[in-house]
N, C-alpha and C. Protein backbone atom coordinates (compact mmCIF):
# COMPACT_ATOMS: atom_id res chain seq x y z
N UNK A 1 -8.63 -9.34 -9.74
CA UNK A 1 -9.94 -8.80 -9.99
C UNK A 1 -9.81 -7.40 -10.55
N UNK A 2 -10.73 -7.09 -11.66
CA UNK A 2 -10.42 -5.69 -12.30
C UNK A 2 -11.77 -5.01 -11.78
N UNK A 3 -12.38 -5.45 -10.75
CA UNK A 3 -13.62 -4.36 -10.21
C UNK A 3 -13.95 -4.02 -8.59
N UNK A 4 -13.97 -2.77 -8.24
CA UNK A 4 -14.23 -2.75 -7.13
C UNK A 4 -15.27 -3.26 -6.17
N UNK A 5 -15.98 -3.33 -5.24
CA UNK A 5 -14.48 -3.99 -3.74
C UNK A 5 -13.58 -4.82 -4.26
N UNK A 6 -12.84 -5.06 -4.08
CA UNK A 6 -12.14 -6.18 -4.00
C UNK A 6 -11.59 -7.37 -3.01
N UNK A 7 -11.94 -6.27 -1.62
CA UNK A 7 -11.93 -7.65 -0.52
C UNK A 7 -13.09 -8.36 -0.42
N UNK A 8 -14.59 -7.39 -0.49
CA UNK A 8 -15.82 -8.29 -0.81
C UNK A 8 -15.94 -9.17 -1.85
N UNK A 9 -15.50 -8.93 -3.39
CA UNK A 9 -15.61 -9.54 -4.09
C UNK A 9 -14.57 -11.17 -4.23
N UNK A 10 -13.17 -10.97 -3.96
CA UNK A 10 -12.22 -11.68 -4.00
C UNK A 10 -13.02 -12.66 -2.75
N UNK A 11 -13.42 -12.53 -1.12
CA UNK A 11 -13.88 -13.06 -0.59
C UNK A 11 -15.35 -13.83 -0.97
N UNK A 12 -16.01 -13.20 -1.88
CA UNK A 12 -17.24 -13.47 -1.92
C UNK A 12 -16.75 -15.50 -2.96
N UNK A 13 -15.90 -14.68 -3.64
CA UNK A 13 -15.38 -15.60 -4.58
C UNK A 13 -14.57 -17.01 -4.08
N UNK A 14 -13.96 -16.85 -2.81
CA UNK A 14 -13.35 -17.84 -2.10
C UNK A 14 -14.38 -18.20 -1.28
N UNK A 15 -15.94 -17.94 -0.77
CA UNK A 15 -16.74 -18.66 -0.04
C UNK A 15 -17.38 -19.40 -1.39
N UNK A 16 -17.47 -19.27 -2.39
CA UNK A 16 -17.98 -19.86 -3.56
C UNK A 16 -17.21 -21.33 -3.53
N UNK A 17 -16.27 -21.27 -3.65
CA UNK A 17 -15.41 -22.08 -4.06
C UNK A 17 -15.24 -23.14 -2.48
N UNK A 18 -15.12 -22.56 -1.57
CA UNK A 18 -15.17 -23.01 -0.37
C UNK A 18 -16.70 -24.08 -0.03
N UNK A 19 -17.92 -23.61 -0.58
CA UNK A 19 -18.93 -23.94 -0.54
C UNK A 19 -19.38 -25.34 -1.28
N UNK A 20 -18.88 -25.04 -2.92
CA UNK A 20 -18.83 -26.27 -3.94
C UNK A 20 -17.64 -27.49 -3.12
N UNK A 21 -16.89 -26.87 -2.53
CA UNK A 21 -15.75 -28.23 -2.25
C UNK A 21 -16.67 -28.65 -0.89
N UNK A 22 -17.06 -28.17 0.08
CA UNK A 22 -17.84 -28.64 1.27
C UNK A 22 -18.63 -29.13 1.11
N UNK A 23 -19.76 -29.34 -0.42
CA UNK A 23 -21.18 -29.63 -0.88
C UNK A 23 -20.27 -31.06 -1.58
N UNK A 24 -18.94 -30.86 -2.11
CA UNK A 24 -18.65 -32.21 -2.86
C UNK A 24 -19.22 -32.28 -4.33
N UNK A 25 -19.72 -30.87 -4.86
CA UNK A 25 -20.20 -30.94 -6.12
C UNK A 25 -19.08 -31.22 -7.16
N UNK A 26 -19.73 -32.23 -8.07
CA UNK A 26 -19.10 -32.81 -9.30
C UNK A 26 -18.52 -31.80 -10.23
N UNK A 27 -17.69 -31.89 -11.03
CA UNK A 27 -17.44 -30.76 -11.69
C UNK A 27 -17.83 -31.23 -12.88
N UNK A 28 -18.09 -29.63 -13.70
CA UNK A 28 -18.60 -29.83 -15.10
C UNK A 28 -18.01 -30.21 -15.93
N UNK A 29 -16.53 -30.17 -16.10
CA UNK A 29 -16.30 -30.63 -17.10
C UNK A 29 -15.06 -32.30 -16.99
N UNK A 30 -15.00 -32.94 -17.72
CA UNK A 30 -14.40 -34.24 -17.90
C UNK A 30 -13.36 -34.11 -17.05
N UNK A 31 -12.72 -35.36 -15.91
CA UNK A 31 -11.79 -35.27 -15.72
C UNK A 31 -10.24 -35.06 -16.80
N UNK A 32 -10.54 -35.83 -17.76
CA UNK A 32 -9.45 -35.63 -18.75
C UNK A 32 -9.48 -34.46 -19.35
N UNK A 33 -10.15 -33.58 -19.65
CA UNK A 33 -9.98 -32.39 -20.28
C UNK A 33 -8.96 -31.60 -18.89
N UNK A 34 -9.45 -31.86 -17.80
CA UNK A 34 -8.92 -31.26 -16.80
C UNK A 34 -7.22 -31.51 -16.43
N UNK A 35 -7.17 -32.65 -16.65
CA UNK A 35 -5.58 -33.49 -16.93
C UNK A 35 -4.92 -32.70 -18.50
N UNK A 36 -5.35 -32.76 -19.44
CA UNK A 36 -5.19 -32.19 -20.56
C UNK A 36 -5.26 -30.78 -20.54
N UNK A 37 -5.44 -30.17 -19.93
CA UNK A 37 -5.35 -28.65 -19.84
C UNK A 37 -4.68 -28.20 -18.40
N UNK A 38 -3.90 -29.62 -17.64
CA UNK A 38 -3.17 -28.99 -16.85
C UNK A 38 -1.61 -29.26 -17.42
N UNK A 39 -1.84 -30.74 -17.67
CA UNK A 39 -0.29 -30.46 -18.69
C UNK A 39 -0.08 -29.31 -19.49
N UNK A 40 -1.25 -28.97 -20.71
CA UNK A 40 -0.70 -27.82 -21.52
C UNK A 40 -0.01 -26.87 -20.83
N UNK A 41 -1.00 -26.27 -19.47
CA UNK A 41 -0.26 -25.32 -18.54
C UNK A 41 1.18 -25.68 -18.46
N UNK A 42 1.54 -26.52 -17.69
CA UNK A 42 2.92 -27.12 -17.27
C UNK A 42 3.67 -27.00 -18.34
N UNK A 43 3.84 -27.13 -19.52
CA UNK A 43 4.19 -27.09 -20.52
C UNK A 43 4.51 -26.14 -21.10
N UNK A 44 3.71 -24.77 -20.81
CA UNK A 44 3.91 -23.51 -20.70
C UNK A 44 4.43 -22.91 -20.24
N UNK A 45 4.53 -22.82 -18.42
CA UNK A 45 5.56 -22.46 -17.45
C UNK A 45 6.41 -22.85 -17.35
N UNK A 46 7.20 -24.32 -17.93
CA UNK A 46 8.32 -24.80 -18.32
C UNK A 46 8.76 -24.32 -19.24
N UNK A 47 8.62 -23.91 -20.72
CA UNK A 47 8.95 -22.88 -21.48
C UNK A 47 9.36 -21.76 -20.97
N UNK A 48 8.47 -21.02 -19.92
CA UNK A 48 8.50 -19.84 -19.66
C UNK A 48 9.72 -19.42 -18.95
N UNK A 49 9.83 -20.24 -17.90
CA UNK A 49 11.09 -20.42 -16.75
C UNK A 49 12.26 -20.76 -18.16
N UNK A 50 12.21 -21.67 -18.90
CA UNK A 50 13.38 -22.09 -19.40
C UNK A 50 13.79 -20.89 -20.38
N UNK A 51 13.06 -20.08 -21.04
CA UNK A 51 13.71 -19.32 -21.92
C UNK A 51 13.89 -17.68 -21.07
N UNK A 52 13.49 -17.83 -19.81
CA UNK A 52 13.66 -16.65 -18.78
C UNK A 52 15.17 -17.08 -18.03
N UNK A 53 15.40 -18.52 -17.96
CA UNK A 53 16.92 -18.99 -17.75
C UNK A 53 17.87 -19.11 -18.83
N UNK A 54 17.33 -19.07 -19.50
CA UNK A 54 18.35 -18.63 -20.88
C UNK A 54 18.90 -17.43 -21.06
N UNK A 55 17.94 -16.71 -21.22
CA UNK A 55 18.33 -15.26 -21.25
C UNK A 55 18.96 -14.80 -19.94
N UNK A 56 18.28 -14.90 -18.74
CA UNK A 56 19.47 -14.26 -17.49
C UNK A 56 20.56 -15.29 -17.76
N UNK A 57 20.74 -16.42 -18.32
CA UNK A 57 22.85 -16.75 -18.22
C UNK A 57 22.93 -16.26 -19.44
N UNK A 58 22.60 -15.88 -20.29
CA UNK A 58 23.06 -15.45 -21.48
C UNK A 58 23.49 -13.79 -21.27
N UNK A 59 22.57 -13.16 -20.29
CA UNK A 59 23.86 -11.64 -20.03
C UNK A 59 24.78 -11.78 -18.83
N UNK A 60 24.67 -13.05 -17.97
CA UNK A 60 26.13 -13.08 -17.38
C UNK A 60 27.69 -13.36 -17.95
């Protein structure tokens, strides 16, 4: 979070989220977009790790 409080706000933000999962509300957008934009992620942090393991054995 880039604004102050941050324990009110960060909390305010986890009863939000706490609230929608207890209510069982649907989410807005497509399950497949949601599948499709978690691979991309994965896909990303696998890059990320792999060329961050490249480079640390590459100065040992």
């Amino acid at each position: 979070m880039k604004n102050r409080p941050y324990i009110v706000g960060g909390s305010l933000i986890l009863v939000g989220y706490v609230w929608t999962m207890l209510r069982r509300v649907e989410r807005a957008i497509p399950e497949e977009l949601v599948e499709l934009r978690r691979n991309d992620q994965m896909q990303r942090l696998k890059g990320i790790f792999r060329r961050t393991l490249c480079h640390v054995m590459a100065l040992d």
